[in-house]
PDB file of N, CA and C in Angstrom:
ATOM      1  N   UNK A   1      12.348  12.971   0.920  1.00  0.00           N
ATOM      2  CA  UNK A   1      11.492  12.260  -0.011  1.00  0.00           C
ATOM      3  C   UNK A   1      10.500  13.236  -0.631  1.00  0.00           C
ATOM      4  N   UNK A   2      10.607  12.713  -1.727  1.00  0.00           N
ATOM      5  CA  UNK A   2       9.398  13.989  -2.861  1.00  0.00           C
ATOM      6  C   UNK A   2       8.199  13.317  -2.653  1.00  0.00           C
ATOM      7  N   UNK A   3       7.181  14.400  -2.540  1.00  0.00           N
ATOM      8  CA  UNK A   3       5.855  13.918  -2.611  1.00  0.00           C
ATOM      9  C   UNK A   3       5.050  14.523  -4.148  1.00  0.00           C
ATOM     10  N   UNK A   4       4.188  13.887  -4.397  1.00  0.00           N
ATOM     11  CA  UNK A   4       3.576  14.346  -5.470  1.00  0.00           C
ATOM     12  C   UNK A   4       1.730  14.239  -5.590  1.00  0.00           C
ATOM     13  N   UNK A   5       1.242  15.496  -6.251  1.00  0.00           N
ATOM     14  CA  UNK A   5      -0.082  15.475  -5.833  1.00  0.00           C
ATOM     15  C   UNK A   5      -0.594  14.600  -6.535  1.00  0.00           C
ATOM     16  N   UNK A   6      -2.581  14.338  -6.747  1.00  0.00           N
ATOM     17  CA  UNK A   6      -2.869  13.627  -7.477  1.00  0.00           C
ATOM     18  C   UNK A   6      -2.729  14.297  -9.234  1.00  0.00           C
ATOM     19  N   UNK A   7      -3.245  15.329  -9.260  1.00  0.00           N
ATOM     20  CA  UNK A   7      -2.843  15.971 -10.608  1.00  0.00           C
ATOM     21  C   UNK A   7      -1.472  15.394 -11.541  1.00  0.00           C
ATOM     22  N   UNK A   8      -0.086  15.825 -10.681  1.00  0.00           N
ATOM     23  CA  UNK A   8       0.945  15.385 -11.393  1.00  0.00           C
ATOM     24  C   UNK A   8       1.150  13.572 -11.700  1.00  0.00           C
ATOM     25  N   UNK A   9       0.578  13.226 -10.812  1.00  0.00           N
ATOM     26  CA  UNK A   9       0.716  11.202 -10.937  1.00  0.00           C
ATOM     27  C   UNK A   9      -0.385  11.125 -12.412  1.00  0.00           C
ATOM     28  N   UNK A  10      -1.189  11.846 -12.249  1.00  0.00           N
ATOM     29  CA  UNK A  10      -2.052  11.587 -13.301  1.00  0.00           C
ATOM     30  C   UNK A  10      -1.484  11.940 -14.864  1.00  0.00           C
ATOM     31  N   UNK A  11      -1.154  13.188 -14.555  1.00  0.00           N
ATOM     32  CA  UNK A  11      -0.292  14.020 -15.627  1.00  0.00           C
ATOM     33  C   UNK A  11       0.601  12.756 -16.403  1.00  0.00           C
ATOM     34  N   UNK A  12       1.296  12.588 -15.537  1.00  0.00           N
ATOM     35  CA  UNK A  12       2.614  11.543 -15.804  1.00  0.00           C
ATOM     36  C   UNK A  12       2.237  10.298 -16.392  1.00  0.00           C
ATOM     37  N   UNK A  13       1.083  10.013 -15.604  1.00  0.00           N
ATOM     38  CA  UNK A  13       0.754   8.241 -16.744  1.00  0.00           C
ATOM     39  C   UNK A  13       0.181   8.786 -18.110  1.00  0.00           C
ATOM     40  N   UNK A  14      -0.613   9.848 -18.004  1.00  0.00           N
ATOM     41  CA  UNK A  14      -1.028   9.995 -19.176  1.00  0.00           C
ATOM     42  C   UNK A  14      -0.229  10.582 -20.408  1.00  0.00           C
ATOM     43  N   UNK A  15       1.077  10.411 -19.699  1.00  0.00           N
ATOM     44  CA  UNK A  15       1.796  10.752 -20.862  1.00  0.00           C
ATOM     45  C   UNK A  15       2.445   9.373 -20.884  1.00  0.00           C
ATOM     46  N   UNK A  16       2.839   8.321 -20.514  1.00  0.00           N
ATOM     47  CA  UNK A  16       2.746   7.086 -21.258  1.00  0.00           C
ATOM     48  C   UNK A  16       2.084   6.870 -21.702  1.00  0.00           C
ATOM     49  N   UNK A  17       0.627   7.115 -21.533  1.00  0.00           N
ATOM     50  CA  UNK A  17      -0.573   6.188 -21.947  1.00  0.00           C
ATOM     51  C   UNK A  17      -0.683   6.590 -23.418  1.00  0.00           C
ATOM     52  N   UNK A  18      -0.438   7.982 -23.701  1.00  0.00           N
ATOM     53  CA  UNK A  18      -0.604   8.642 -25.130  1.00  0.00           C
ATOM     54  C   UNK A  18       0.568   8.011 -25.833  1.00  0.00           C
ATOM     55  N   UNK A  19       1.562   6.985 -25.608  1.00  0.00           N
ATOM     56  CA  UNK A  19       2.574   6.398 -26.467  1.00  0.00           C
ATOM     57  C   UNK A  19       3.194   6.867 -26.806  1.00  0.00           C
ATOM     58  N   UNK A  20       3.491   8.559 -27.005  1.00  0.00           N
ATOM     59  CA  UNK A  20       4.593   8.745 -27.777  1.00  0.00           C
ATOM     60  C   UNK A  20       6.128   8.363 -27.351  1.00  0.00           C
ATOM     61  N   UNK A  21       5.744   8.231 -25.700  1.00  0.00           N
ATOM     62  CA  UNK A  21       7.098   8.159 -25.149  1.00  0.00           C
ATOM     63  C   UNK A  21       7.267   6.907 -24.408  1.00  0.00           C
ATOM     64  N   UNK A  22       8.162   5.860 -24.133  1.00  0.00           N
ATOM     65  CA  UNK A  22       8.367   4.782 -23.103  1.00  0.00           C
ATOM     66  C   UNK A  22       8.137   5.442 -21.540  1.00  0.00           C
ATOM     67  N   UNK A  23       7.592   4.593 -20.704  1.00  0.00           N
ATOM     68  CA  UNK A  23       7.819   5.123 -19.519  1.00  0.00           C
ATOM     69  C   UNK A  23       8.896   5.559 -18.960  1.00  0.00           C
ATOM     70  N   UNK A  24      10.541   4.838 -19.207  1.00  0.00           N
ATOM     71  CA  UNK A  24      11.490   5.208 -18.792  1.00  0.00           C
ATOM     72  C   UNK A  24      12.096   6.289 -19.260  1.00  0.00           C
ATOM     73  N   UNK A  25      11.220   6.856 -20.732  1.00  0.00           N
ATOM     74  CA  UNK A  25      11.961   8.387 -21.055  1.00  0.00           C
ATOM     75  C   UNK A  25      10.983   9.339 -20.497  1.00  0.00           C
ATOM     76  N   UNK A  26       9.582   9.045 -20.324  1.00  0.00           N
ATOM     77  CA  UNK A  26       8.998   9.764 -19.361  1.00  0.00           C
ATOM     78  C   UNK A  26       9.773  10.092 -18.194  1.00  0.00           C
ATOM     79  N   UNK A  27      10.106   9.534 -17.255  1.00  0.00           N
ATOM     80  CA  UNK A  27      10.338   8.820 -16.136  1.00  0.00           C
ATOM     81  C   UNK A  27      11.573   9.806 -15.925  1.00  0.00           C
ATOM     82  N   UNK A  28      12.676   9.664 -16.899  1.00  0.00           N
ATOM     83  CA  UNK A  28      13.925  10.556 -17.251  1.00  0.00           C
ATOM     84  C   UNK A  28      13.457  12.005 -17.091  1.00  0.00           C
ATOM     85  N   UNK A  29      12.612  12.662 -17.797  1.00  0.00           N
ATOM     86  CA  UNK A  29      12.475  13.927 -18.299  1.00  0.00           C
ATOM     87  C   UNK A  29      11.489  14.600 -16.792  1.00  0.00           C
ATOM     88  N   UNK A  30      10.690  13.638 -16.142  1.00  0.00           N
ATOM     89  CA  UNK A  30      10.302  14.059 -14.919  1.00  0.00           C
ATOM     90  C   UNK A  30      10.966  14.117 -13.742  1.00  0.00           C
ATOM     91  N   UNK A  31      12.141  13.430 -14.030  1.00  0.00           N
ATOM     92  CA  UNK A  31      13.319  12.944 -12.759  1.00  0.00           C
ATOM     93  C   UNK A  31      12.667  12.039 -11.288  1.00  0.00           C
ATOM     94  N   UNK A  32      12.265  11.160 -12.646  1.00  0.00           N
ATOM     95  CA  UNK A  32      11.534  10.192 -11.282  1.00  0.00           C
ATOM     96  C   UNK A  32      12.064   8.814 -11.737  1.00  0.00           C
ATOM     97  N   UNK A  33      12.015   8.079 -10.589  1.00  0.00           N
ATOM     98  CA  UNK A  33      12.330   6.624 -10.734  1.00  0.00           C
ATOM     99  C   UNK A  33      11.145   6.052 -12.028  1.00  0.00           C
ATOM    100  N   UNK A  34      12.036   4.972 -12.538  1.00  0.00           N
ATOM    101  CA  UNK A  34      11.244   4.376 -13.601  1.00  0.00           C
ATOM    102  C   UNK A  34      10.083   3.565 -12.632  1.00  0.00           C
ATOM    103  N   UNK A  35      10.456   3.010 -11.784  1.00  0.00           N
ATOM    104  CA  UNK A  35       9.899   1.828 -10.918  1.00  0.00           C
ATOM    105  C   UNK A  35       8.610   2.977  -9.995  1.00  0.00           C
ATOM    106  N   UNK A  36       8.947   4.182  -9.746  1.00  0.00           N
ATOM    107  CA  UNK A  36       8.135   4.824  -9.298  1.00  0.00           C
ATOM    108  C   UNK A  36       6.833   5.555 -10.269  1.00  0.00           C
ATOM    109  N   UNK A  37       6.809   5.096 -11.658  1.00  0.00           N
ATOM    110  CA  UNK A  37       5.917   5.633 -12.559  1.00  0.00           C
ATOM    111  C   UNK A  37       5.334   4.629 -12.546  1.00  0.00           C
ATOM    112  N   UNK A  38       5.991   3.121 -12.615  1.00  0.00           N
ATOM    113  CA  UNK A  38       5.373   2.020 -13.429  1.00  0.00           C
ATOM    114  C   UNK A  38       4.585   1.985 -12.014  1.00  0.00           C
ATOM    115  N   UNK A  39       4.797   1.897 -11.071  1.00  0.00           N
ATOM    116  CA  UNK A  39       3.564   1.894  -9.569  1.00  0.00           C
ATOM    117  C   UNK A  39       2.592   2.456  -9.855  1.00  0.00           C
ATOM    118  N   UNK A  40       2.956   3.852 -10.502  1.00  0.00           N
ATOM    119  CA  UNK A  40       1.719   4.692 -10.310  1.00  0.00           C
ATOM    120  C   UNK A  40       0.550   4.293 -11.997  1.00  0.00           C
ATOM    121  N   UNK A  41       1.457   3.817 -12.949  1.00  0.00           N
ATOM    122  CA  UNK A  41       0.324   3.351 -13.858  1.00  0.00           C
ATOM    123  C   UNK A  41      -0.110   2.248 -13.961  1.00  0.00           C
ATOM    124  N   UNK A  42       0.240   1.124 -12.930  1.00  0.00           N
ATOM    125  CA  UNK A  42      -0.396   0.093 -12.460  1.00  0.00           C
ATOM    126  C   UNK A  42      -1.647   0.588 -11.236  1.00  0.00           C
ATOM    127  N   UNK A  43      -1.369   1.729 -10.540  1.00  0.00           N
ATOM    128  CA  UNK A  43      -2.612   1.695 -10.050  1.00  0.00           C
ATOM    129  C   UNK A  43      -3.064   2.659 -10.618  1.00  0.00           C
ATOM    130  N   UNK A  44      -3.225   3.237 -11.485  1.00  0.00           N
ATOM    131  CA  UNK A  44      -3.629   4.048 -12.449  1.00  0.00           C
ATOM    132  C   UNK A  44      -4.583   3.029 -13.137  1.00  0.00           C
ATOM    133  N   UNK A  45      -4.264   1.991 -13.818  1.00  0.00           N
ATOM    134  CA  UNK A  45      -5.007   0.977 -14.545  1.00  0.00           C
ATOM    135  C   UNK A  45      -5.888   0.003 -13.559  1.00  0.00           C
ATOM    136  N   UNK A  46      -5.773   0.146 -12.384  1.00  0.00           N
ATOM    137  CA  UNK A  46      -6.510  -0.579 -11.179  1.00  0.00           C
ATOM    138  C   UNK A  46      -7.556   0.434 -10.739  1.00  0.00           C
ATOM    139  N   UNK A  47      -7.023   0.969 -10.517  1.00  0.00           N
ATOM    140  CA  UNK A  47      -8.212   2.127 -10.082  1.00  0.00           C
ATOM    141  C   UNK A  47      -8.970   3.655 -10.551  1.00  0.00           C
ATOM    142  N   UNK A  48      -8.145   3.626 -11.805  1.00  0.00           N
ATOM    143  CA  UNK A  48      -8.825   4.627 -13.187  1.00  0.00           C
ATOM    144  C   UNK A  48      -8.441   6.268 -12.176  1.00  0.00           C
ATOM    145  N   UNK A  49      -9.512   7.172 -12.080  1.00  0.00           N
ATOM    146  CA  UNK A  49      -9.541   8.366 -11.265  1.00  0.00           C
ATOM    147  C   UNK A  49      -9.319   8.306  -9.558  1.00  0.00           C
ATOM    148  N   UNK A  50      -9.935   7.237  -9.380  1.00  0.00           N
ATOM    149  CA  UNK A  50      -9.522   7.349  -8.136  1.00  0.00           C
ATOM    150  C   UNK A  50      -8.701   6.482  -7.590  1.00  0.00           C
ATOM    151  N   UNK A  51      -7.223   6.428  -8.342  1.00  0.00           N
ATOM    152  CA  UNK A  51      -6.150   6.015  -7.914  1.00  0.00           C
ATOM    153  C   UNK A  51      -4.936   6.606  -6.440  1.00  0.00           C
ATOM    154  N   UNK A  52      -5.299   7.830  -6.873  1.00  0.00           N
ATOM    155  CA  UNK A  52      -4.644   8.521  -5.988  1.00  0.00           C
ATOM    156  C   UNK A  52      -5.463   9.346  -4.907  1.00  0.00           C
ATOM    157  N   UNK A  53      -5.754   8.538  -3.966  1.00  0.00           N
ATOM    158  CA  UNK A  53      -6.996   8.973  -3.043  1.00  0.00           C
ATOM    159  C   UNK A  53      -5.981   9.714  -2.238  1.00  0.00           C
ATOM    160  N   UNK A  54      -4.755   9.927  -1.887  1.00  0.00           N
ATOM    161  CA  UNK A  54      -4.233  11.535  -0.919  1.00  0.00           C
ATOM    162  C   UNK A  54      -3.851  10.884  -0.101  1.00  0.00           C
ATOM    163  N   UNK A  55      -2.772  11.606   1.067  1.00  0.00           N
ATOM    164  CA  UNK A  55      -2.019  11.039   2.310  1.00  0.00           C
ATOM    165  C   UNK A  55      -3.084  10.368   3.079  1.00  0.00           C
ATOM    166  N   UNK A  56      -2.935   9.837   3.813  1.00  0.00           N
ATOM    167  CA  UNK A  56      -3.656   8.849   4.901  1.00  0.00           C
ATOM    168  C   UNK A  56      -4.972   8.369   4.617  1.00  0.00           C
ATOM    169  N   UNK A  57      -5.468   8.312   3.372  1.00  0.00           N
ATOM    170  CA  UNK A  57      -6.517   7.849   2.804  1.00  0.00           C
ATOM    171  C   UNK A  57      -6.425   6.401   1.705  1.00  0.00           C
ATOM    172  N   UNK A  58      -7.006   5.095   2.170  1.00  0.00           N
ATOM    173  CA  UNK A  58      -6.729   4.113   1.302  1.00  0.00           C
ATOM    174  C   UNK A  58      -8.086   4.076   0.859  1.00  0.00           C
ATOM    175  N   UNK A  59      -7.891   3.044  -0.333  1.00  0.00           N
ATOM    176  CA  UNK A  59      -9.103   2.744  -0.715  1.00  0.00           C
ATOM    177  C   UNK A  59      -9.736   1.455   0.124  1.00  0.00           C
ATOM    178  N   UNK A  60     -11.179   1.506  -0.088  1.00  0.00           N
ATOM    179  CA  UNK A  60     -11.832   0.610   1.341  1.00  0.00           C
ATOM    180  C   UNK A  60     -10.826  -1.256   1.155  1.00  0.00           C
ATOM    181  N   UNK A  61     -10.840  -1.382   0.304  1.00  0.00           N
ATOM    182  CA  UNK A  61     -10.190  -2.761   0.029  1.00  0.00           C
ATOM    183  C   UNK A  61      -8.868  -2.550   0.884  1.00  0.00           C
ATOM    184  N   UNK A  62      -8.412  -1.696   0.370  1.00  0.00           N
ATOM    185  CA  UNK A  62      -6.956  -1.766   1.463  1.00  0.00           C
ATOM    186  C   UNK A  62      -6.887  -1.497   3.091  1.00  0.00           C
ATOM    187  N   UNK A  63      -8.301  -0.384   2.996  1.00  0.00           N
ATOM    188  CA  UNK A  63      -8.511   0.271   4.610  1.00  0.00           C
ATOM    189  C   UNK A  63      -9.014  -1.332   4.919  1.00  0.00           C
ATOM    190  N   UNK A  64     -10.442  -2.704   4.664  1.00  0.00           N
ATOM    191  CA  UNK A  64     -10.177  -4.233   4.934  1.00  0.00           C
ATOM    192  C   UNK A  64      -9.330  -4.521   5.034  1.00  0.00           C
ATOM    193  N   UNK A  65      -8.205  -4.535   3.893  1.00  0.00           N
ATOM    194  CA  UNK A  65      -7.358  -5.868   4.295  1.00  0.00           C
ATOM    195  C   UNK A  65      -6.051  -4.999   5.519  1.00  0.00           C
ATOM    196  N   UNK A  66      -5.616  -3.649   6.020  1.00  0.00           N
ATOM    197  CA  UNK A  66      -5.141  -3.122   7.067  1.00  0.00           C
ATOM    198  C   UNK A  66      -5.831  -3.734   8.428  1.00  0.00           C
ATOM    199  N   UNK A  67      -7.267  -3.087   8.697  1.00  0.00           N
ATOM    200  CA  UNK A  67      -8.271  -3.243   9.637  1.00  0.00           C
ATOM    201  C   UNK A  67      -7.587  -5.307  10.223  1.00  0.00           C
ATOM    202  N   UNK A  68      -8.291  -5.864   9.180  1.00  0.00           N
ATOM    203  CA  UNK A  68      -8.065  -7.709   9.165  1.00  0.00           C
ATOM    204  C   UNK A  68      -6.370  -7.943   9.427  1.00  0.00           C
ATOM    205  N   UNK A  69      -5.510  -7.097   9.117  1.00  0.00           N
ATOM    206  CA  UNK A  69      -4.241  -7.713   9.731  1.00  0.00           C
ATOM    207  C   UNK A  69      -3.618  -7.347  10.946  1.00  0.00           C
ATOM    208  N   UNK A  70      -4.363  -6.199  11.519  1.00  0.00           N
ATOM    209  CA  UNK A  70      -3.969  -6.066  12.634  1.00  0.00           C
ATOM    210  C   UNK A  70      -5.036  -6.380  13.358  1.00  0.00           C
ATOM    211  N   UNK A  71      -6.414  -6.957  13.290  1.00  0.00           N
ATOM    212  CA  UNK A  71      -7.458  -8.038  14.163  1.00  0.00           C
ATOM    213  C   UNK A  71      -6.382  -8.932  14.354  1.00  0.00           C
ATOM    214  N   UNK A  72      -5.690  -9.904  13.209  1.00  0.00           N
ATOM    215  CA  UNK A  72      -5.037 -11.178  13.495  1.00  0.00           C
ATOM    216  C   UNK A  72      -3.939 -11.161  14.030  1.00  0.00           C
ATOM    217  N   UNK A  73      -2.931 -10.026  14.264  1.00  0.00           N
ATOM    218  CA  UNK A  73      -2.249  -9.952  14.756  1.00  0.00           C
ATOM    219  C   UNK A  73      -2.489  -9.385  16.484  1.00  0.00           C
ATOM    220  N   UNK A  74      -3.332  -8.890  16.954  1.00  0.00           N
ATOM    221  CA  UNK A  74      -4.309  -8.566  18.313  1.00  0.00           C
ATOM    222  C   UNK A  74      -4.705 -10.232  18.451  1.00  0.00           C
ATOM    223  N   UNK A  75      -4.970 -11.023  17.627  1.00  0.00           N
ATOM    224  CA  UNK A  75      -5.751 -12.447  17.905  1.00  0.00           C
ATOM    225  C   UNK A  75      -4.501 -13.020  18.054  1.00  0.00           C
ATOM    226  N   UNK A  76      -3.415 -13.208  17.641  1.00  0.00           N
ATOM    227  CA  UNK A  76      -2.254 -13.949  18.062  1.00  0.00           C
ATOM    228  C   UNK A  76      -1.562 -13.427  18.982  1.00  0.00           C
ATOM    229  N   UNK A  77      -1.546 -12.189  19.221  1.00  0.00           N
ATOM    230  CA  UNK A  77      -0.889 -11.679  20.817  1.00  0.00           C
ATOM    231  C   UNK A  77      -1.815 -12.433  22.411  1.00  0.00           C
ATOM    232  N   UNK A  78      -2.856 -12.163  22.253  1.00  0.00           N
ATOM    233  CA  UNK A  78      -4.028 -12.789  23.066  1.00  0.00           C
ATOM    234  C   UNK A  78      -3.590 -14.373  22.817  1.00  0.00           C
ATOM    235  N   UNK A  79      -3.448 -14.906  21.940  1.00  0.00           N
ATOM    236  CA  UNK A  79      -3.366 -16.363  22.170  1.00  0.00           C
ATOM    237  C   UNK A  79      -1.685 -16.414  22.237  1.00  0.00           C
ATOM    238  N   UNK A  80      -1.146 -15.937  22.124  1.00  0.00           N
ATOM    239  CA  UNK A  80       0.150 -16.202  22.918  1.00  0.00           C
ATOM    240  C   UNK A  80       0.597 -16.052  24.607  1.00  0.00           C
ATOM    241  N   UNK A  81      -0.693 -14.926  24.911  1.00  0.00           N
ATOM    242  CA  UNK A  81      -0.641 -14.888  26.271  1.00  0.00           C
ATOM    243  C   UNK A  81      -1.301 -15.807  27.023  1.00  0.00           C
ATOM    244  N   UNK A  82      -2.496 -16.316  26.475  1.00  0.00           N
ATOM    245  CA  UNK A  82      -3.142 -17.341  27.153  1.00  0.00           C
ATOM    246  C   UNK A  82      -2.375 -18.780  27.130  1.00  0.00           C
ATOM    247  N   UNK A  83      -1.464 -18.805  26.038  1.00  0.00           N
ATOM    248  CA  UNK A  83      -0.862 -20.455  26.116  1.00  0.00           C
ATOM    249  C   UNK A  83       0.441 -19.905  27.352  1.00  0.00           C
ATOM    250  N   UNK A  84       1.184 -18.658  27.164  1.00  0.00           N
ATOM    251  CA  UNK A  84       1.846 -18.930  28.796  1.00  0.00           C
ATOM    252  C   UNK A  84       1.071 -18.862  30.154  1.00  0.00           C
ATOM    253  N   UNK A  85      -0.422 -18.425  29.841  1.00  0.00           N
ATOM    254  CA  UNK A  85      -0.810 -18.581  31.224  1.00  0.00           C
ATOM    255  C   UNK A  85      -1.199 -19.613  31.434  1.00  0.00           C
ATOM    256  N   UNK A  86      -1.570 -20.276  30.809  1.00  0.00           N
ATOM    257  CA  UNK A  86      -2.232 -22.144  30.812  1.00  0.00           C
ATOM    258  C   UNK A  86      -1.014 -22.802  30.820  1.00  0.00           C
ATOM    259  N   UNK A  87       0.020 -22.784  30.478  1.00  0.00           N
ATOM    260  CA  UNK A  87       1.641 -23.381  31.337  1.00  0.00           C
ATOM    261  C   UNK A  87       2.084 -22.927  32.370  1.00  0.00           C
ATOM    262  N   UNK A  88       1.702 -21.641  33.231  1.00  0.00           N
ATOM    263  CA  UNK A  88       1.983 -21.325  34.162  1.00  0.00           C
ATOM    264  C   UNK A  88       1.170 -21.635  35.115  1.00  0.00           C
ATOM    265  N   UNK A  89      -0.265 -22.056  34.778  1.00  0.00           N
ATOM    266  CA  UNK A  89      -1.238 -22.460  35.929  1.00  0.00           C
ATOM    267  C   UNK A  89      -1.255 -23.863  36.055  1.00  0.00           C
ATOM    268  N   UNK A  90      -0.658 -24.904  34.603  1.00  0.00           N
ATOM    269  CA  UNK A  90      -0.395 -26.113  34.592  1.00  0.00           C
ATOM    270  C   UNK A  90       0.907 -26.756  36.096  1.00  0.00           C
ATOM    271  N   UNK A  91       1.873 -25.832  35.618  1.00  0.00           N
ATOM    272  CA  UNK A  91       3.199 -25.887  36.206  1.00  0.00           C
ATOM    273  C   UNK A  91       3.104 -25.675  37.933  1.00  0.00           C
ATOM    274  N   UNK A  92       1.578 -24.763  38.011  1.00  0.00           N
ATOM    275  CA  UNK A  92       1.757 -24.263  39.760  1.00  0.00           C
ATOM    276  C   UNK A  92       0.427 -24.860  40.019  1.00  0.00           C
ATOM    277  N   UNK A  93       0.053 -25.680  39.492  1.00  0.00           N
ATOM    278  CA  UNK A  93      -1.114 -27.018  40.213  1.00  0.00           C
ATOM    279  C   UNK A  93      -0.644 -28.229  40.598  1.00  0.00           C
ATOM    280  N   UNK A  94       0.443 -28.175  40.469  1.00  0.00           N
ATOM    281  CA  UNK A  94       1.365 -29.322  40.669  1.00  0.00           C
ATOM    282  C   UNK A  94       0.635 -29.580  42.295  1.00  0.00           C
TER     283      UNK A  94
END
């Protein structure tokens, strides 16, 4: 898998953005997926310069909503263990 820095992602939308070319002849002439440009100038248009914050770095909205899905998923492991232990202490009070 190709990686690409922030410079070249930038490079690349801004040569759609200047119109002369469709993204998919961009897209052609860089030898990149069409679907992999249109990502990057959708968050290009979401997040202006600091779209491409670098490997293992999200932006705080995403580092929230990561953080919040694995709380709820830690909160449903815990409550899956407590409903078999409350059937297992139900079952041996007999």
């Amino acid at each position: 898998m190709r990686t690409f820095d922030k410079e070249y992602k930038i490079m690349a939308v801004n040569r759609v953005k200047a119109g002369e070319k469709s993204a998919a002849e961009v897209a052609r002439e860089l030898d990149l997926s069409p679907t992999t440009l249109y990502g990057w100038i959708r968050k290009f248009g979401k997040h202006g310069e600091n779209a491409f914050p670098g490997s293992g770095h999200l932006h705080k909205a995403d580092d929230e909503l990561r953080r919040l899905r694995k709380e709820i998923m830690d909160l449903k492991e815990e409550n899956a263990i407590l409903k078999k232990a409350a059937a297992y202490f139900a079952k041996n009070q007999k």
